[in-house]
N, C-alpha and C. Protein backbone atom coordinates (compact mmCIF):
# COMPACT_ATOMS: atom_id res chain seq x y z
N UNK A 1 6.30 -50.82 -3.73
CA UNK A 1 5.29 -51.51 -4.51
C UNK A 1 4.92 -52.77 -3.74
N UNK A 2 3.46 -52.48 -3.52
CA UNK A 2 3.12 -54.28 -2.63
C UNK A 2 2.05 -54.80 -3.23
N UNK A 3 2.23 -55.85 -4.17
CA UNK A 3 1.00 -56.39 -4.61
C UNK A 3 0.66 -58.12 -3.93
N UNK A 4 0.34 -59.08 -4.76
CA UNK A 4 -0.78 -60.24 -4.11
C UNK A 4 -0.44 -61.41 -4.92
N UNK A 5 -0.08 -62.10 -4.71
CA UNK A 5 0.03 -63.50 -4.98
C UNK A 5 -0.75 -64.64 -4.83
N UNK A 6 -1.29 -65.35 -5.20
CA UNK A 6 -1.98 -66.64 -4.76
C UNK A 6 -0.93 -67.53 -4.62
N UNK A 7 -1.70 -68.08 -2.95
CA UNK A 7 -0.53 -69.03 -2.18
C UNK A 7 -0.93 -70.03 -2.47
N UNK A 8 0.00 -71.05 -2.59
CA UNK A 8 -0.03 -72.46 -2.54
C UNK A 8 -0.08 -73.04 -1.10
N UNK A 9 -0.17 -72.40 0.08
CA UNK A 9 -0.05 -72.70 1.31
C UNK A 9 -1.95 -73.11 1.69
N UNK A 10 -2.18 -74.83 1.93
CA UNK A 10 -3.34 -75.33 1.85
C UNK A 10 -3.98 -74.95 2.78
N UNK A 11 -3.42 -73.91 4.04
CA UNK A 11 -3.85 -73.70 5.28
C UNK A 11 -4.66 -72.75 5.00
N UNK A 12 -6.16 -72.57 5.65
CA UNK A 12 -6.87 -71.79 6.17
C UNK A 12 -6.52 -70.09 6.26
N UNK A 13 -6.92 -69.51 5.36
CA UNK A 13 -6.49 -67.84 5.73
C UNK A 13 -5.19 -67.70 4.81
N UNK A 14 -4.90 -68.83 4.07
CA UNK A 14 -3.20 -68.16 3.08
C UNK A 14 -3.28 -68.24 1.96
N UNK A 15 -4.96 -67.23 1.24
CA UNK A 15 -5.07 -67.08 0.29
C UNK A 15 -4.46 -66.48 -1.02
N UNK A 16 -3.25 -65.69 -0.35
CA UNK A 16 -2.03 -65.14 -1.03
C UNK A 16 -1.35 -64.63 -0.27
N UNK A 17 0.24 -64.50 -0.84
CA UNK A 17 0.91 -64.03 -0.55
C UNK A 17 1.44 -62.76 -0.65
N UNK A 18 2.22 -61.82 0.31
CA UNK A 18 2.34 -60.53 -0.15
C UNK A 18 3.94 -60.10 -0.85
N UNK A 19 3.79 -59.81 -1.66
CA UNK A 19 5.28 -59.66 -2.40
C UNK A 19 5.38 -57.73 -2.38
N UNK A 20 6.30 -57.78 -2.27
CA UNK A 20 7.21 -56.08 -2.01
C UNK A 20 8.06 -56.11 -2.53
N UNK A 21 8.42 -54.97 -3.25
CA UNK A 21 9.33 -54.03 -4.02
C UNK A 21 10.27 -53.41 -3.23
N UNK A 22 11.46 -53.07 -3.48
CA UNK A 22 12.02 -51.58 -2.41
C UNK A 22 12.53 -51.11 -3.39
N UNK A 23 12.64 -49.94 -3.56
CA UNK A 23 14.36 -49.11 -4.55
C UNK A 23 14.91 -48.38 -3.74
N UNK A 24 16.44 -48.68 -3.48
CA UNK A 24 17.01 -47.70 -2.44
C UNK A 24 18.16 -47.33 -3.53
N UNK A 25 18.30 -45.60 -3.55
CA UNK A 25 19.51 -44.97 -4.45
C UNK A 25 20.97 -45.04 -4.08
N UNK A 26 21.16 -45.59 -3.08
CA UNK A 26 22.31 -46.24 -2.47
C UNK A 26 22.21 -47.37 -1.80
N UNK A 27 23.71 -47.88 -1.59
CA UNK A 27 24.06 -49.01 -0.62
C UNK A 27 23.82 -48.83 0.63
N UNK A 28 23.51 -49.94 2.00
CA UNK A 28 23.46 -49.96 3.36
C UNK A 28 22.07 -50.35 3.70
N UNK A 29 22.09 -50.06 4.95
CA UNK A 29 21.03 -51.28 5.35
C UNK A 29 20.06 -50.11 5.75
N UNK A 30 19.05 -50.28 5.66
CA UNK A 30 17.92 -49.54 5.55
C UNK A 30 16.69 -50.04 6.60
N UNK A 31 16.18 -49.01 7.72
CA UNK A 31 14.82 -49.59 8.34
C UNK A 31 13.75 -49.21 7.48
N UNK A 32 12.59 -50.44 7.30
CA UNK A 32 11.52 -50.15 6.90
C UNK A 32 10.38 -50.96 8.18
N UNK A 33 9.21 -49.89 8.12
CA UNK A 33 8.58 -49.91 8.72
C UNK A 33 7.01 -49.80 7.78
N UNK A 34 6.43 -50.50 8.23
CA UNK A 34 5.21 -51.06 7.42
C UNK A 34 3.74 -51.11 8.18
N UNK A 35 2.95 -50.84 7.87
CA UNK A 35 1.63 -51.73 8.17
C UNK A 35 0.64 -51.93 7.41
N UNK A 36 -0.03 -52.53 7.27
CA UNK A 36 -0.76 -53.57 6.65
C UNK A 36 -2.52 -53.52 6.63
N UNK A 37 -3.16 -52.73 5.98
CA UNK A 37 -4.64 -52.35 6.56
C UNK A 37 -5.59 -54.04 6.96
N UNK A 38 -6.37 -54.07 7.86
CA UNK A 38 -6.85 -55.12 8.00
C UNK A 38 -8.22 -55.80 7.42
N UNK A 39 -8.12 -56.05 6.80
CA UNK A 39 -9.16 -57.35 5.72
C UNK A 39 -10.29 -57.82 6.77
N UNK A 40 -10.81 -58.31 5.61
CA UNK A 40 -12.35 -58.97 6.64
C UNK A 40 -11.66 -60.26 7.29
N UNK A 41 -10.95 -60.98 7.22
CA UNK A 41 -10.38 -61.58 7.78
C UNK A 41 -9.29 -61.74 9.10
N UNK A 42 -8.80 -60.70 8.47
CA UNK A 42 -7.48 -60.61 9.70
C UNK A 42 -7.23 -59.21 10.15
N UNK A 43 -6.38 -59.08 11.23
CA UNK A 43 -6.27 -57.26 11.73
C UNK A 43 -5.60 -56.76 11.41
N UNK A 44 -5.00 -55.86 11.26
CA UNK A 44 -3.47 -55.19 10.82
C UNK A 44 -2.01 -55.93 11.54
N UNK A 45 -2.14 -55.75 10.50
CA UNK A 45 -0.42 -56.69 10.77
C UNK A 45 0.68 -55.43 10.73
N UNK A 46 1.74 -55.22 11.74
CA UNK A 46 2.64 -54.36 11.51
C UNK A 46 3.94 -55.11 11.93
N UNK A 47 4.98 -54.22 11.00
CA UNK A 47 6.32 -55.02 10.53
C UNK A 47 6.92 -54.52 10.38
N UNK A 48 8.83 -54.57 11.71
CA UNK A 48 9.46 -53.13 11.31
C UNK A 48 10.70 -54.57 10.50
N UNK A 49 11.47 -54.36 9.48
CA UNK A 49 12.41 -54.99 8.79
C UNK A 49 13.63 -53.78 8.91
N UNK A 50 14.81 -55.04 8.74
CA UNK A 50 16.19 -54.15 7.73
C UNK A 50 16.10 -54.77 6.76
N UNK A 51 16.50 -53.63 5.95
CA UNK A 51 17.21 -53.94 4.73
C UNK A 51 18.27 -54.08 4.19
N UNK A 52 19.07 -54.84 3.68
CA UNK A 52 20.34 -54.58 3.13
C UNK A 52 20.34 -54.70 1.92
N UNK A 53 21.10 -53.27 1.10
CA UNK A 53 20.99 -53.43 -0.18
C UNK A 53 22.90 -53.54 -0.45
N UNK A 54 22.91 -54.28 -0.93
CA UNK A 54 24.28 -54.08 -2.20
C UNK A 54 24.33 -53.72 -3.49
C-alpha cells in the first residue's frame, strides 16, 4: 500500500511525502524493490530496500 502525504518540507518539489505499507507472513529480512512512475515534475525514482520484520 503506497499512498501521499503533504510535506511540511518548505523546499521546492516536497509537496508530499510517500508513506508505504508492507505485510510480510513471517519473520526475516526481506528485499523490496520498487519504482516509482514519474510525475510532471520529476522522473522515476527507483529503490531497492531491506526489510526487517520481527
Amino acid at each position: 500500500n503506497l499512498r501521499y502525504l503533504p510535506s511540511n518540507n518548505p523546499l521546492p518539489g516536497a509537496g508530499a511525502e510517500r508513506i508505504m505499507t508492507l505485510r510480510a507472513k513471517k519473520p526475516g529480512t526481506w528485499p523490496v524493490s520498487m519504482r516509482l512512475r514519474p510525475s510532471r515534475h520529476a522522473t522515476a525514482n527507483e529503490y531497492e530496500l531491506l526489510v526487517n520484520v520481527t
